[in-house]
N, C-alpha and C. Protein backbone atom coordinates (compact mmCIF):
# COMPACT_ATOMS: atom_id res chain seq x y z
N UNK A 1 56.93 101.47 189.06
CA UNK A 1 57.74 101.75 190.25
C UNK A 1 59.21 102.03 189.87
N UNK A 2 59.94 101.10 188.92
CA UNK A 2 60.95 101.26 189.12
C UNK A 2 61.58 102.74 188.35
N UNK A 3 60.59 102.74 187.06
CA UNK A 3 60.72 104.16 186.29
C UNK A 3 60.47 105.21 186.92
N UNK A 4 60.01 105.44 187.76
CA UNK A 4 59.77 106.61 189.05
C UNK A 4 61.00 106.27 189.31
N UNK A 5 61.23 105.40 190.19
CA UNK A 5 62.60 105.40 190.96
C UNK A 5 64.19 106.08 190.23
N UNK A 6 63.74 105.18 188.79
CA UNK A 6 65.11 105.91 187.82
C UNK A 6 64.87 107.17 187.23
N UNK A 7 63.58 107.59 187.28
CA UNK A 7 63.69 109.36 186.91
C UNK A 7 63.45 110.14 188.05
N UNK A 8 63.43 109.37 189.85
CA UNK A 8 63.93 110.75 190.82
C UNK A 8 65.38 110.84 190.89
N UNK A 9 66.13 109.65 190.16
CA UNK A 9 68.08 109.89 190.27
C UNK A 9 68.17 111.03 189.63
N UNK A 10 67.42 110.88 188.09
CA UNK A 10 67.61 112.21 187.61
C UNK A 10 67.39 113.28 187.56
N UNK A 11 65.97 113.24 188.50
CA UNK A 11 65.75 114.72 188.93
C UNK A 11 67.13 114.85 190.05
N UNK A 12 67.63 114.43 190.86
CA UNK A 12 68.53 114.48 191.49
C UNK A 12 69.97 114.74 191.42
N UNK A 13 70.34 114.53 190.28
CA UNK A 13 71.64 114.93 189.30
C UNK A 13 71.13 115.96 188.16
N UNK A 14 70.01 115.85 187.65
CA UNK A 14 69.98 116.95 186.45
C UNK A 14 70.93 117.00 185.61
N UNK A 15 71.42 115.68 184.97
CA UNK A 15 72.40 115.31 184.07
C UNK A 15 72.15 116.40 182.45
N UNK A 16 73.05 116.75 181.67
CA UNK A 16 72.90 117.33 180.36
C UNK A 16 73.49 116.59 179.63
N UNK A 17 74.71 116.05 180.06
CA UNK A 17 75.26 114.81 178.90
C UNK A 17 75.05 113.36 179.48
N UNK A 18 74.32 112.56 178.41
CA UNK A 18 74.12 111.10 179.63
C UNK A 18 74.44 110.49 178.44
N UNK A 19 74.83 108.96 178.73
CA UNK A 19 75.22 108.41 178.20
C UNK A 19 73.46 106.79 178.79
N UNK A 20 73.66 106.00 177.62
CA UNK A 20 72.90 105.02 178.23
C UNK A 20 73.36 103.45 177.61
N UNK A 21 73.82 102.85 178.10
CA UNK A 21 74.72 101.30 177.96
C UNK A 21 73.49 100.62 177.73
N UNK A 22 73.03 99.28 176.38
CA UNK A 22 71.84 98.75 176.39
C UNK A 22 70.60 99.87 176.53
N UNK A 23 70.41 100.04 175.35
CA UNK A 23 68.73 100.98 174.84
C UNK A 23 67.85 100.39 174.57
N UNK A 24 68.00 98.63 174.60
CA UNK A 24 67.25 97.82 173.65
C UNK A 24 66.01 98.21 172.96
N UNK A 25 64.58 98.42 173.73
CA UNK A 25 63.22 99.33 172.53
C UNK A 25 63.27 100.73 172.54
N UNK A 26 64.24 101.39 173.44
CA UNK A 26 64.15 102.78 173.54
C UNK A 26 63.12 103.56 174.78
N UNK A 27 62.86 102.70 175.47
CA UNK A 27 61.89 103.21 175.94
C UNK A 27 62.11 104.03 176.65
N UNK A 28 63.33 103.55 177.68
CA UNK A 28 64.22 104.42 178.80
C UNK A 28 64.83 105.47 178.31
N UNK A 29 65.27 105.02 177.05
CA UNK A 29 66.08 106.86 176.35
C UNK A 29 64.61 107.84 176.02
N UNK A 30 63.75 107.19 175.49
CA UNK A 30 62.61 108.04 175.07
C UNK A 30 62.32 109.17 176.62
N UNK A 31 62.14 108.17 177.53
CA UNK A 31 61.82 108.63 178.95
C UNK A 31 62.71 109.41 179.50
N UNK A 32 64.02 109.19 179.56
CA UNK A 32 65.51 109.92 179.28
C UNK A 32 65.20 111.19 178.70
N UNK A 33 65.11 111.80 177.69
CA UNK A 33 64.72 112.29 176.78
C UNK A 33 63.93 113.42 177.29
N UNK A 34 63.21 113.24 177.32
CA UNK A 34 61.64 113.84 178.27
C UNK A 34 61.87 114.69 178.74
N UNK A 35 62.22 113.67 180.32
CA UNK A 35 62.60 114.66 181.18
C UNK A 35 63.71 115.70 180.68
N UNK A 36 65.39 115.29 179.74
CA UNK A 36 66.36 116.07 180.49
C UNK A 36 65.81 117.15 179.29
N UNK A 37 64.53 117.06 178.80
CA UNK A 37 64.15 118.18 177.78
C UNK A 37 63.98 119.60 178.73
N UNK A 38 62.77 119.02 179.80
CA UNK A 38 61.49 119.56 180.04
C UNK A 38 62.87 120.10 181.35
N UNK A 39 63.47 119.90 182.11
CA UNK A 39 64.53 120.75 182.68
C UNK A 39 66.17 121.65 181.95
N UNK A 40 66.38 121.07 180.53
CA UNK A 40 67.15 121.73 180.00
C UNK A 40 66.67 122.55 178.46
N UNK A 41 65.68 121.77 178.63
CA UNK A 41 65.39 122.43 176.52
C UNK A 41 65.56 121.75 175.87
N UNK A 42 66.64 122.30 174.65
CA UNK A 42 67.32 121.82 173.87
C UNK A 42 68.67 122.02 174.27
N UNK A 43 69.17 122.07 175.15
CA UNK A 43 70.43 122.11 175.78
C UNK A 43 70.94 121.09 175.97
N UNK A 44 70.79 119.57 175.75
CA UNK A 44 71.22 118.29 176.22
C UNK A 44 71.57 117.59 175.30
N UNK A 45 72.86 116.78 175.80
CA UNK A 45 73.07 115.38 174.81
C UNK A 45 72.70 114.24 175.29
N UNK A 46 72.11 113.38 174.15
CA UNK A 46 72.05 111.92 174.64
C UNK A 46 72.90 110.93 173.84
N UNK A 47 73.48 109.97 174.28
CA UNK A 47 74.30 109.05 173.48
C UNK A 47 73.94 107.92 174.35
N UNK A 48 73.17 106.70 173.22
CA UNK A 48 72.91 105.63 173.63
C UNK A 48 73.57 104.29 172.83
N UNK A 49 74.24 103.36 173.35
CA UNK A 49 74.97 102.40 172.83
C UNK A 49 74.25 100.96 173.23
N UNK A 50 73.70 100.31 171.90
CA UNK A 50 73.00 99.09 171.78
C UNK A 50 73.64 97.85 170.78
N UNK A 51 73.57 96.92 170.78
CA UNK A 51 74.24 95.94 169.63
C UNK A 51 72.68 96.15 168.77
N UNK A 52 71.94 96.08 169.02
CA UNK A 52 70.62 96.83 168.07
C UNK A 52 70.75 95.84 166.71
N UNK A 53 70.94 94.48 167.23
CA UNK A 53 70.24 93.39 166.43
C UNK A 53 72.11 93.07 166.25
N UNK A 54 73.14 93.66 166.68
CA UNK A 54 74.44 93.06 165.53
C UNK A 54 74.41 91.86 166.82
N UNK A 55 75.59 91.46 166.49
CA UNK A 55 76.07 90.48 167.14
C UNK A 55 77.17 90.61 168.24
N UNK A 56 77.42 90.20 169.34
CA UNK A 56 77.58 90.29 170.76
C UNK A 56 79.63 89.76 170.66
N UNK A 57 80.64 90.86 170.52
CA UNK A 57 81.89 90.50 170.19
C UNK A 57 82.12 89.10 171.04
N UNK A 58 82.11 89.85 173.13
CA UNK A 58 82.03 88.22 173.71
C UNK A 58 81.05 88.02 174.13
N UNK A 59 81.12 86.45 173.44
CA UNK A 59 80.14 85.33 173.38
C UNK A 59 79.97 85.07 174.83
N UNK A 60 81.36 84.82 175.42
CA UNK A 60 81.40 84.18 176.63
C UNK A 60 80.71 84.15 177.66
N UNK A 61 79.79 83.65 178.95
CA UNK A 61 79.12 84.24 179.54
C UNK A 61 78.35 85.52 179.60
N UNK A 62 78.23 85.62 178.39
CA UNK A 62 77.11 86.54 178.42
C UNK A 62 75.78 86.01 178.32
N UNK A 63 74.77 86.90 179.23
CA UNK A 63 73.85 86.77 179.41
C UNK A 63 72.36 87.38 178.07
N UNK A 64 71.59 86.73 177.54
CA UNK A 64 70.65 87.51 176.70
C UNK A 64 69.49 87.01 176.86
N UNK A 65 68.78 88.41 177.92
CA UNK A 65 67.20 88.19 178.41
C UNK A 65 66.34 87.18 177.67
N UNK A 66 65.67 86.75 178.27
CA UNK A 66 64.48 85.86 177.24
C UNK A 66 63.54 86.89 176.00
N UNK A 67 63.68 88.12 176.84
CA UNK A 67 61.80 88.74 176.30
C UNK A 67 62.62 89.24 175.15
N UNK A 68 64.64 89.23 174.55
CA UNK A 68 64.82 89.59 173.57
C UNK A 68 64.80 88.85 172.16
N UNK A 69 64.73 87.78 172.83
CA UNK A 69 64.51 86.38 171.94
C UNK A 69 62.82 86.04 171.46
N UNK A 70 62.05 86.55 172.56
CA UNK A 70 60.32 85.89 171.89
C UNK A 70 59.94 87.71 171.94
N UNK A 71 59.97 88.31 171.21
CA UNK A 71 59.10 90.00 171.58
C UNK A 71 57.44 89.39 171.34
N UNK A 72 57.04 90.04 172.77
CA UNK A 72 55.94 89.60 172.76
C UNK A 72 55.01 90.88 173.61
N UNK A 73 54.02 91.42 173.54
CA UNK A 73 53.19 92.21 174.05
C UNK A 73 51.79 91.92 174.73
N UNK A 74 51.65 91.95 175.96
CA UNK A 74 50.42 91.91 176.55
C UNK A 74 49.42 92.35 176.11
N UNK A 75 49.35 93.48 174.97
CA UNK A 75 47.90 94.17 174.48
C UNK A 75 48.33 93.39 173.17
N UNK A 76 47.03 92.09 172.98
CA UNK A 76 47.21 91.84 171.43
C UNK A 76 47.19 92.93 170.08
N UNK A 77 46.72 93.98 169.85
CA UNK A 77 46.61 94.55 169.04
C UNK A 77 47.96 94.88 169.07
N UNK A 78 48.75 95.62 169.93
CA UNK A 78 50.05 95.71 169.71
C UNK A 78 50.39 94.75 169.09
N UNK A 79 50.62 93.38 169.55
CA UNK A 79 51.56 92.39 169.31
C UNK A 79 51.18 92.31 167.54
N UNK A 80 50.02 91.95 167.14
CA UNK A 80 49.50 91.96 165.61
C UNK A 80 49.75 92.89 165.02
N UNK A 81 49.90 94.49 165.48
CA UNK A 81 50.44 95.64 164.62
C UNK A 81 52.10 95.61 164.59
N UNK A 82 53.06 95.52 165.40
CA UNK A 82 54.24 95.18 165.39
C UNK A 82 54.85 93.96 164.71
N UNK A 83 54.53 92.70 165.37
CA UNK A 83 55.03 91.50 164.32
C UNK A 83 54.19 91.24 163.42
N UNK A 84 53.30 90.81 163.37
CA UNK A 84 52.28 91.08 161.82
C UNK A 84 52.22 91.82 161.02
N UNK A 85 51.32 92.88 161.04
CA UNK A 85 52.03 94.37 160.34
C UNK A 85 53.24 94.53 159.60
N UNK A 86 53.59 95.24 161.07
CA UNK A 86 54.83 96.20 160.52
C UNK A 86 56.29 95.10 160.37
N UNK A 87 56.19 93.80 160.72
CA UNK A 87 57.28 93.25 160.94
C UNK A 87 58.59 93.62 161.36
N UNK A 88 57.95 94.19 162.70
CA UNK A 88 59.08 95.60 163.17
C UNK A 88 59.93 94.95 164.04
N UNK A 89 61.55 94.99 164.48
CA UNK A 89 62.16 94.08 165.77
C UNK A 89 62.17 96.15 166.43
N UNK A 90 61.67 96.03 167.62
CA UNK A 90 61.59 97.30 168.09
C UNK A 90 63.60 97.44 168.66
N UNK A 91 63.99 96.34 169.05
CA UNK A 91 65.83 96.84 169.53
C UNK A 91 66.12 96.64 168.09
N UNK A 92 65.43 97.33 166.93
CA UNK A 92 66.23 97.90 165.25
C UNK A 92 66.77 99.01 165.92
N UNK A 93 68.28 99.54 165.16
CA UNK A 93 68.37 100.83 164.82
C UNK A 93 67.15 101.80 164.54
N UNK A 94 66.66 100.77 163.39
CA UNK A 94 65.49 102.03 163.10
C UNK A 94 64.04 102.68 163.73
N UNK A 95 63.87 101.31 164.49
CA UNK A 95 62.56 101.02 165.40
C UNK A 95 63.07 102.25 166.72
N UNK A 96 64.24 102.53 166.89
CA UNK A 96 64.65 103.19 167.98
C UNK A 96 65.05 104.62 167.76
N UNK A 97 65.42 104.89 166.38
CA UNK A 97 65.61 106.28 165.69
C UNK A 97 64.19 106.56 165.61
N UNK A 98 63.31 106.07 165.11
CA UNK A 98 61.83 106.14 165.52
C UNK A 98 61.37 106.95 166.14
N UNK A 99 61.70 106.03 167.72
CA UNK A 99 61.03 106.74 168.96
C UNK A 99 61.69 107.62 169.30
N UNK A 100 62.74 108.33 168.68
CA UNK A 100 63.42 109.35 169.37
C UNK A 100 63.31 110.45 168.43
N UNK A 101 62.47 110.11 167.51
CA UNK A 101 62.90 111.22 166.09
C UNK A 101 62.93 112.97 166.56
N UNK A 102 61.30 112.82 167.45
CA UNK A 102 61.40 114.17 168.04
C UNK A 102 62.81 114.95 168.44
N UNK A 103 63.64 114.03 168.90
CA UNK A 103 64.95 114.49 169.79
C UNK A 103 66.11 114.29 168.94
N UNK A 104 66.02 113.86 167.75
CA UNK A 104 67.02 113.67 166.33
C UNK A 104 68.18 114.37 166.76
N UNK A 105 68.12 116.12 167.29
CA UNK A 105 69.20 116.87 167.10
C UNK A 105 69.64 116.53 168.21
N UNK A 106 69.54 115.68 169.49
CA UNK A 106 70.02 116.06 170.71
C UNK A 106 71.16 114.72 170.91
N UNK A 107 70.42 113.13 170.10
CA UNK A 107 70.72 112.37 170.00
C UNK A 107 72.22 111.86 169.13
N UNK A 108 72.22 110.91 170.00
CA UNK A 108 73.67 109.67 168.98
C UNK A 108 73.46 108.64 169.68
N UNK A 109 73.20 107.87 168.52
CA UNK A 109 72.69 106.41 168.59
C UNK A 109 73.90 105.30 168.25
N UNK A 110 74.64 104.49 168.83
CA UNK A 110 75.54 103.86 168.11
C UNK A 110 75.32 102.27 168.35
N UNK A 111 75.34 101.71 167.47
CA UNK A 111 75.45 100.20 167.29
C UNK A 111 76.59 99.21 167.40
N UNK A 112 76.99 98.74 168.50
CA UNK A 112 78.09 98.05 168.60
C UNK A 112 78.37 97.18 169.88
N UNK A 113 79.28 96.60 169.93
CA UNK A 113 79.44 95.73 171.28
C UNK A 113 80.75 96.63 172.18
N UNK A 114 79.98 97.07 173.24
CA UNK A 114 80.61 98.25 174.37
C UNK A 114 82.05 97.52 174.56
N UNK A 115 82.37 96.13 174.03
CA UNK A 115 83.99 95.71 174.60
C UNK A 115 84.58 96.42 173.80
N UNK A 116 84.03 96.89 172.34
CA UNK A 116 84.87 97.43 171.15
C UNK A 116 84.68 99.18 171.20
N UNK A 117 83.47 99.41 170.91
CA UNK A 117 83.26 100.74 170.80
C UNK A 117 83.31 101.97 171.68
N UNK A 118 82.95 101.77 172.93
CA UNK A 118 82.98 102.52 174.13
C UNK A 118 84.13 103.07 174.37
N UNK A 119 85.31 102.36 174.04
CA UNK A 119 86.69 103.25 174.13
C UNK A 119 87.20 104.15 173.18
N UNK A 120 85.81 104.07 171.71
CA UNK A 120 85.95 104.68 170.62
C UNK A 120 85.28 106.46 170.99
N UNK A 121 84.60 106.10 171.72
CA UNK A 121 83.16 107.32 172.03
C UNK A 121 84.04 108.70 172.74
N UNK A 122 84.07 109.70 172.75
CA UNK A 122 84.16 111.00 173.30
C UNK A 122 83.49 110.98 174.93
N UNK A 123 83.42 110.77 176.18
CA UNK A 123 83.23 110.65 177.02
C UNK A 123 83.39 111.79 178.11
N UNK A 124 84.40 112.21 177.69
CA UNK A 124 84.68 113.45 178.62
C UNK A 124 83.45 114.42 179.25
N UNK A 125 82.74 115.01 178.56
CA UNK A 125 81.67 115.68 179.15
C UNK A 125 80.28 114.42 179.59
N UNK A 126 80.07 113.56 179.86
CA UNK A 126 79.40 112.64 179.92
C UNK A 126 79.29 112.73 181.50
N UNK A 127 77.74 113.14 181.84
CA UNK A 127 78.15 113.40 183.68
C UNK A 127 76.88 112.55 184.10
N UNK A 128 76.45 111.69 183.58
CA UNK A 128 75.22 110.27 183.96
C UNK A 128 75.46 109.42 182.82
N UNK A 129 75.15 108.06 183.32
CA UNK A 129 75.82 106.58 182.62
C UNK A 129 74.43 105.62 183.50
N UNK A 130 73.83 105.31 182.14
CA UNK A 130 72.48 104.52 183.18
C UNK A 130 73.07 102.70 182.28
N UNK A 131 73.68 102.46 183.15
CA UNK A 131 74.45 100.75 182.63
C UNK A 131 73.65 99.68 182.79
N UNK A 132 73.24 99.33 181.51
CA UNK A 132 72.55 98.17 181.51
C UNK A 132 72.12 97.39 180.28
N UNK A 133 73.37 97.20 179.89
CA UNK A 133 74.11 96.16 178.81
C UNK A 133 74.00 94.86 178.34
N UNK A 134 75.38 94.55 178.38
CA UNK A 134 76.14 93.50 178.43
C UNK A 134 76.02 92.79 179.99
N UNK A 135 75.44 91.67 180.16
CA UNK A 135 75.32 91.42 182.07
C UNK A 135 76.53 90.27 182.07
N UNK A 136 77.11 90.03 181.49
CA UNK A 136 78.65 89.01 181.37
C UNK A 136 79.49 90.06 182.21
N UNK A 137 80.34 89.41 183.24
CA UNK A 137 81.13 89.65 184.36
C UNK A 137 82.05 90.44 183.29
N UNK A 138 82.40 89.92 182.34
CA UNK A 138 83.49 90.69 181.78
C UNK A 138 83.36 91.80 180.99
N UNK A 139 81.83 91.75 180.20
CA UNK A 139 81.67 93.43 179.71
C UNK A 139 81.40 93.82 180.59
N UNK A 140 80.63 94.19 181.93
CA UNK A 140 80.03 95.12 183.03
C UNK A 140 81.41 95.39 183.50
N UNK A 141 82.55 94.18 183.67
CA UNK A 141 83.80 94.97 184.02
C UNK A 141 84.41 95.83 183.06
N UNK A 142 84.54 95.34 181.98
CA UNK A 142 84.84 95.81 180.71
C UNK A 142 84.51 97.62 180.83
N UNK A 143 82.94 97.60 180.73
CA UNK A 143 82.46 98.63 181.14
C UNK A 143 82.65 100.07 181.67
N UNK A 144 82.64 99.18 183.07
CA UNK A 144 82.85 100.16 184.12
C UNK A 144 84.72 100.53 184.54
N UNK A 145 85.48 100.02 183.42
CA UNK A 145 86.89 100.51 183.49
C UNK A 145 86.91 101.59 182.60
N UNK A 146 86.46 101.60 181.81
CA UNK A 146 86.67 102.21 180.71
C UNK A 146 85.87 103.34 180.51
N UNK A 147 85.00 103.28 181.20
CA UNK A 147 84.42 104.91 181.83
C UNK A 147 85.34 105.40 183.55
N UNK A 148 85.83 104.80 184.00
CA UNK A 148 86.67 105.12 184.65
C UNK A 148 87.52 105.57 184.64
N UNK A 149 88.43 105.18 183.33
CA UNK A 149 89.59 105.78 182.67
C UNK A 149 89.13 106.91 182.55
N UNK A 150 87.56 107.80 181.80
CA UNK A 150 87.95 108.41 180.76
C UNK A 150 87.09 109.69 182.06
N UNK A 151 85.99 108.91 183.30
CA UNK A 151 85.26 109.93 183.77
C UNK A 151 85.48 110.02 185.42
N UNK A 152 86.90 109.52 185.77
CA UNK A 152 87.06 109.54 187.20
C UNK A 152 87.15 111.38 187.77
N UNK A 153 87.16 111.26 189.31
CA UNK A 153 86.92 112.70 189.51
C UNK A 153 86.51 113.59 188.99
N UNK A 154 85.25 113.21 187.83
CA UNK A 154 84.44 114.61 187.39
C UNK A 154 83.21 114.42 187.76
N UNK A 155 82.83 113.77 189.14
CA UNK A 155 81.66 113.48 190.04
C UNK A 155 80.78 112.70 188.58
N UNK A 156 80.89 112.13 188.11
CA UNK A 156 80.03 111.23 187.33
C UNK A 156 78.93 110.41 187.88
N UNK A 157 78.14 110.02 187.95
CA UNK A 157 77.08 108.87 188.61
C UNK A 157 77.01 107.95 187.22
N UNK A 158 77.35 106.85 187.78
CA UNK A 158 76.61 105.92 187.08
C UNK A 158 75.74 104.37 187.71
N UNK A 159 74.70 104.30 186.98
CA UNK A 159 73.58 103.74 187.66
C UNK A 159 73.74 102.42 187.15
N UNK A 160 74.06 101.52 187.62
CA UNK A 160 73.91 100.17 187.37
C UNK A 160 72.66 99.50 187.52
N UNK A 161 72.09 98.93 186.56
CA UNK A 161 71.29 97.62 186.77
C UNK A 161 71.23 96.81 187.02
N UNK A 162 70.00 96.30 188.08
CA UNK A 162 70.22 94.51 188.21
C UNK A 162 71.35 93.93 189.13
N UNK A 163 71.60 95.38 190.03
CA UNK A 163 73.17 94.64 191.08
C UNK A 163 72.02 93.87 192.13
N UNK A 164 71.13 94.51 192.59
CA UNK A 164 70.28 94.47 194.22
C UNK A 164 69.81 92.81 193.77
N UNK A 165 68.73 93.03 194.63
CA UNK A 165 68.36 91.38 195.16
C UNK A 165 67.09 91.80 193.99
N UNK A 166 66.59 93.02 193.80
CA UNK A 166 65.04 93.30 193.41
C UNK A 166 64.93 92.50 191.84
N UNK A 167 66.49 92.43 191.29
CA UNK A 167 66.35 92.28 189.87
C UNK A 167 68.15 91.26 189.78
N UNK A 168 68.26 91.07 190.64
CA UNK A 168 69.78 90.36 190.71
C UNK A 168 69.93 89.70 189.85
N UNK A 169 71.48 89.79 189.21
CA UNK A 169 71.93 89.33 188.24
C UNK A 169 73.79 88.82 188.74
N UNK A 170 73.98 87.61 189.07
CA UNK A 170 75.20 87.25 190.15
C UNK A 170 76.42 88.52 189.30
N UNK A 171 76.56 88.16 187.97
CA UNK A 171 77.73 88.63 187.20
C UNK A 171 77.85 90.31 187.00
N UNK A 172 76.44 90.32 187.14
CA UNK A 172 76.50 92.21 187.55
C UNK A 172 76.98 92.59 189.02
N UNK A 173 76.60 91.89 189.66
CA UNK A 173 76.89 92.24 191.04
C UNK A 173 78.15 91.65 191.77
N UNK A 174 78.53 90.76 191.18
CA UNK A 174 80.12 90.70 190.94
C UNK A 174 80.88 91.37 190.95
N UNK A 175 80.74 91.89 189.26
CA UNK A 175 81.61 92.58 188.60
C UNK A 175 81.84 94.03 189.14
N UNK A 176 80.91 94.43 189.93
CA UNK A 176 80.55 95.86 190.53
C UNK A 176 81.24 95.92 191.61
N UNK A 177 81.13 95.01 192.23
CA UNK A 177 81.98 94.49 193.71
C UNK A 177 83.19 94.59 193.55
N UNK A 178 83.99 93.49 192.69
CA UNK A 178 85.07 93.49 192.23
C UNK A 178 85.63 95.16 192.06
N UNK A 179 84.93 95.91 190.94
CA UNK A 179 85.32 97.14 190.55
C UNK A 179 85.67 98.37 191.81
N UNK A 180 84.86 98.03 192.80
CA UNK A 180 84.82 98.71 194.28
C UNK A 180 85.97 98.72 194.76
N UNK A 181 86.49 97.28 194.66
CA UNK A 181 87.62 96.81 195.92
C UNK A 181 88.53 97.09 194.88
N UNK A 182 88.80 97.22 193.22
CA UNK A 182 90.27 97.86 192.68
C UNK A 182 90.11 99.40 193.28
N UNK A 183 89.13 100.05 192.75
CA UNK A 183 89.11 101.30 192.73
C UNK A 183 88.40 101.53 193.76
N UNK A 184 89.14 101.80 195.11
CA UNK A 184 88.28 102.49 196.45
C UNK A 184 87.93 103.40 196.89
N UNK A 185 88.65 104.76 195.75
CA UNK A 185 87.49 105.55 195.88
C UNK A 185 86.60 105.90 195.54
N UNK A 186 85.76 105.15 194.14
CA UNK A 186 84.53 105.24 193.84
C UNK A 186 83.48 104.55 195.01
N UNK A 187 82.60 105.60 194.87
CA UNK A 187 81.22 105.40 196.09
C UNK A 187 79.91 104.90 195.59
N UNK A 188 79.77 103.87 196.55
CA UNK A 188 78.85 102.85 196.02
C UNK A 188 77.60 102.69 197.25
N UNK A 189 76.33 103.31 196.04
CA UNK A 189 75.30 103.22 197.31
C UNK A 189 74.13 102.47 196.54
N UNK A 190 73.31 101.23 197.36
CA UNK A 190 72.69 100.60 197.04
C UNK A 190 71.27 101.42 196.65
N UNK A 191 70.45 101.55 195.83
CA UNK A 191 69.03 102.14 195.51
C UNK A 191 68.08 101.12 195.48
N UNK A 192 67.01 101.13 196.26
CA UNK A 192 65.74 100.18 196.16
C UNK A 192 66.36 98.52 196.29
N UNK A 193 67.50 98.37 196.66
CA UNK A 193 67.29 97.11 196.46
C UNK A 193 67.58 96.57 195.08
N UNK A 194 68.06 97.92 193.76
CA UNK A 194 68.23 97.05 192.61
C UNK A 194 69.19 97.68 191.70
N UNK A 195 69.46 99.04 192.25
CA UNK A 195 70.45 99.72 191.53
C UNK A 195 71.82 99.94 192.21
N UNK A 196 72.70 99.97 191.60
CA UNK A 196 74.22 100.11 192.20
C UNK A 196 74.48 101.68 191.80
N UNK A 197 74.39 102.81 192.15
CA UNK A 197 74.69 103.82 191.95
C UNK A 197 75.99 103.97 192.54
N UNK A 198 77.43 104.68 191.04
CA UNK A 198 78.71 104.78 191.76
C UNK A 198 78.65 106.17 191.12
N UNK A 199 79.59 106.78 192.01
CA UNK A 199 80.30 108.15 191.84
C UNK A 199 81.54 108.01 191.50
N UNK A 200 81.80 108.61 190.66
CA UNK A 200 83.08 108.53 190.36
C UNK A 200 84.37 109.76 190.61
């Protein structure tokens, strides 16, 4: 359901440069991918930013899912070919260059904590931002300033995770709130109950 839901935004914007905050197994960039192929070609960039096993700059209230701590798979054969096997952590750099190899030329993969690097990145042509990171009040603010700085008034969308009730997370939906009432003219419309979609 909800992957339907996040690939009719994009049939709906038809993004060419996207950016994606938290890639952890790749699955969403793989899916990412896909589509902005099968409507642009090879005409598209993707740039996805993961800590991809480093370590998290702030510690502070930050939040880190359970399922990234036990990786675990419902089809045993998976689970025995991945940790047995291959002794693979799928949020590797490499486990995620992997799944994207097909799309090698379209891609940039970067490894780092978004408080540090994100102000490092080229942003300007970047016209979709699917955010779903860092869930600490202060990177999601962190975040969403700093694509503000760099992507206000060039109609940008960016899709937040985990604001709604469907998948609520207090410090995401905070921090989003908060970001509303500095900056009033970004437009903020609720999706399904779980996404914060802003315009910028």
């Amino acid at each position: 359901k909800w992957g339907n839901i996040y690939l009719e935004q994009l049939n709906k914007y038809k993004p060419k440069n996207f950016l994606e905050i938290g890639v952890f197994c790749g699955v969403t960039a793989r899916n990412t991918c896909d589509y902005l192929s099968q409507i642009h070609g090879n005409q598209f960039r993707y740039i996805g930013v993961d800590l991809f096993g480093r370590t998290q700059i702030n510690q502070k209230d930050e939040i880190e899912p359970d399922f990234l701590k036990n990786q675990k798979f419902s089809n045993p054969l998976k689970n025995i070919y991945y940790n047995l096997i291959l002794r693979e952590n799928l949020n590797s750099l490499k486990s995620v260059q992997k799944l994207l190899k097909k799309y090698s030329n379209n891609i940039k993969l970067i490894a780092g904590d978004t408080n540090s690097v994100l102000k490092e990145i080229n942003l300007k042509d970047i016209d979709f931002v699917f955010l779903d990171g860092g869930h600490s009040y202060y990177t999601v603010m962190n975040d969403l300033k700093t694509l503000y700085a760099s992507l206000k008034g060039k109609n940008t969308v960016i899709l937040c995770d985990d604001y709604g009730e469907s998948s609520f997370i207090k410090e995401v939906n905070s921090a989003v709130n908060d970001f509303i009432k500095e900056e009033k003219e970004v437009k903020l419309e609720l999706i399904e109950n779980r996404f914060a979609e802003l315009i910028f």
